[in-house]
Protein backbone atom coordinates (compact mmCIF):
# COMPACT_ATOMS: atom_id res chain seq x y z
CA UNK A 1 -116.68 -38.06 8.57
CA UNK A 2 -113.90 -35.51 8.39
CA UNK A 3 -114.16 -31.79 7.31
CA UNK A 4 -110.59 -32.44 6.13
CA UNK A 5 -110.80 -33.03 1.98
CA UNK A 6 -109.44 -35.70 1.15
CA UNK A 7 -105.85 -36.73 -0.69
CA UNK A 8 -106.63 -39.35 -3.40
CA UNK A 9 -104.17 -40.35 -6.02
CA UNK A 10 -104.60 -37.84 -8.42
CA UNK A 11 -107.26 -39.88 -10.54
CA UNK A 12 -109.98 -37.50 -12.38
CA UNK A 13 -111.24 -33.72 -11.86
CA UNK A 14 -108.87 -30.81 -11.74
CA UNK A 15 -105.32 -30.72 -10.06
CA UNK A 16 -104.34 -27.08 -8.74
CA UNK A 17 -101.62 -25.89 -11.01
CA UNK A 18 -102.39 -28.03 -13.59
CA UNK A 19 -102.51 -27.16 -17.61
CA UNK A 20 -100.33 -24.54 -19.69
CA UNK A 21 -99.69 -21.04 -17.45
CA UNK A 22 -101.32 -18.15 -19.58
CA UNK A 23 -98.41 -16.11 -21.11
CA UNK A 24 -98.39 -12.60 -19.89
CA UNK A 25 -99.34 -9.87 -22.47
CA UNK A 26 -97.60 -8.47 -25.02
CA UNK A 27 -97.71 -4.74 -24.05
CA UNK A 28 -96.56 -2.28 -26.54
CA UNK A 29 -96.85 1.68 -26.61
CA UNK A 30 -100.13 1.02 -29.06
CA UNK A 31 -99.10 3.38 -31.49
CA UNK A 32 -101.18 3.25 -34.56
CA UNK A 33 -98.53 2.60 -38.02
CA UNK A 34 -100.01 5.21 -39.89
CA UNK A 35 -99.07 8.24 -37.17
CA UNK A 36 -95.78 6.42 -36.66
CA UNK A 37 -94.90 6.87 -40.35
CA UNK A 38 -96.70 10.36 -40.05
CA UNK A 39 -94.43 11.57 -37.16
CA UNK A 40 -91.15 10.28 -39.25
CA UNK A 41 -92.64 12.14 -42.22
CA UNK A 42 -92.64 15.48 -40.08
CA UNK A 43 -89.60 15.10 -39.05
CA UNK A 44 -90.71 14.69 -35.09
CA UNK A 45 -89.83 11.09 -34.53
CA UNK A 46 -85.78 9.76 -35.82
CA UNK A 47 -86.38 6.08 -36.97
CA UNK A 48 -84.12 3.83 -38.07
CA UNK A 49 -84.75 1.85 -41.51
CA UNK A 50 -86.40 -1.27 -40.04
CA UNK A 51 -88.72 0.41 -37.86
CA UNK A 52 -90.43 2.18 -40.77
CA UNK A 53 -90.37 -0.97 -43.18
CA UNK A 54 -92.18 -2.64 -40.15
CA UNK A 55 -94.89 0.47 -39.87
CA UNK A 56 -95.16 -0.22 -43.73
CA UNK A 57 -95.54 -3.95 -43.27
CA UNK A 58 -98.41 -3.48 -40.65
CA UNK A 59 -100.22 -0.59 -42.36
CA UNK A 60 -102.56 -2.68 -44.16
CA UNK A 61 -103.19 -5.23 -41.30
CA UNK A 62 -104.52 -1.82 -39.39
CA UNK A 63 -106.30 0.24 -42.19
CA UNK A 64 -107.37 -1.57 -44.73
CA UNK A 65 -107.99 0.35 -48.16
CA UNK A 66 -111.31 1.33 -48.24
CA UNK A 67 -111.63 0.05 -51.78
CA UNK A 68 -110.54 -3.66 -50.57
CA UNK A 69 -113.38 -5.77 -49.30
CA UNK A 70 -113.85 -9.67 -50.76
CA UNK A 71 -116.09 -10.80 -53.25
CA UNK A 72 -119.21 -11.35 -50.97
CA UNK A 73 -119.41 -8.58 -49.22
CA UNK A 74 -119.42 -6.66 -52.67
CA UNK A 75 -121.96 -8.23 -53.52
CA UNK A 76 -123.91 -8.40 -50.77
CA UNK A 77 -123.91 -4.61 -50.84
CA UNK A 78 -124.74 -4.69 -54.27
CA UNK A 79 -127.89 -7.17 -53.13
CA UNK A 80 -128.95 -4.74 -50.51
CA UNK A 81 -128.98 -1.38 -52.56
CA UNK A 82 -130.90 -3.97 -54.96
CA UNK A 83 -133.20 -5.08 -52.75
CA UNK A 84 -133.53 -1.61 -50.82
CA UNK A 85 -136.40 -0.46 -53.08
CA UNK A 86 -138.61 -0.75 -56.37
CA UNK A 87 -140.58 -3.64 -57.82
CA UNK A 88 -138.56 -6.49 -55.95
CA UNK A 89 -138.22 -4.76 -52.55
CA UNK A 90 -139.85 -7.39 -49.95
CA UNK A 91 -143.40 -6.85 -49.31
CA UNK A 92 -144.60 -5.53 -46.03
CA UNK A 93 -144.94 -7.43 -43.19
CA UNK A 94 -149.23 -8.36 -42.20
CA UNK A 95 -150.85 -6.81 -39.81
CA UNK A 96 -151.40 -8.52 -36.32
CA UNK A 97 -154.47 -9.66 -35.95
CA UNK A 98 -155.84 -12.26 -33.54
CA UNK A 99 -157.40 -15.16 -35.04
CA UNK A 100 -161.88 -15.25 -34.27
CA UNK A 101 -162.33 -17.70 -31.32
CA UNK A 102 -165.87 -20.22 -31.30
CA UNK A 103 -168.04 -19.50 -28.75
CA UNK A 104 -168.02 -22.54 -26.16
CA UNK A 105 -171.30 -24.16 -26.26
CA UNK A 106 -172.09 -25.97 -22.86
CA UNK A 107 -175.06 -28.08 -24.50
CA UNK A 108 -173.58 -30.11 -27.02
């Protein structure tokens, strides 16, 4: 045997350099919509018309309004402050106790 590896025909397991290359990341100045729009507000940033449509556009994608949340999670909320106390509220968990063992008898 050879310490070489060996050259086969490319049949099954991973080939170096095989599969899609990763793209490299998309690296922006991570400025958050809202301050953008803020700054142009104030008069400290000069943006053209389509940057601050975009800001506007992305806004809600970033901060949502704190009013919006879906259906379920309403009432799930709702279920929880429901739940959280009075004659419903889930009953307390039991105490842990260790269940009585038999003595062994040796005779029997």
């Amino acid at each position: 045997m050879t310490d070489k590896p060996k050259k086969t025909a490319g049949w099954g397991g991973s080939r170096p350099g095989a599969g899609r290359k990763p793209k490299p990341p998309h690296v922006t100045g991570e400025r958050d919509p809202l301050e953008f729009l803020l700054d142009v507000m104030q008069g400290k940033v000069a943006a053209n018309l389509a940057q601050v449509k975009a800001a506007i556009a992305a806004a809600p994608y970033v901060h949502p309004k704190k009013g919006e949340s879906g259906k379920k999670e309403e009432a799930a909320t709702v279920a929880k402050k429901a739940a959280a106390g009075g004659k419903f509220a889930p009953a307390k968990a039991p105490a842990n106790v260790l269940p009585m063992r038999r003595p062994k008898d040796g005779g029997e």
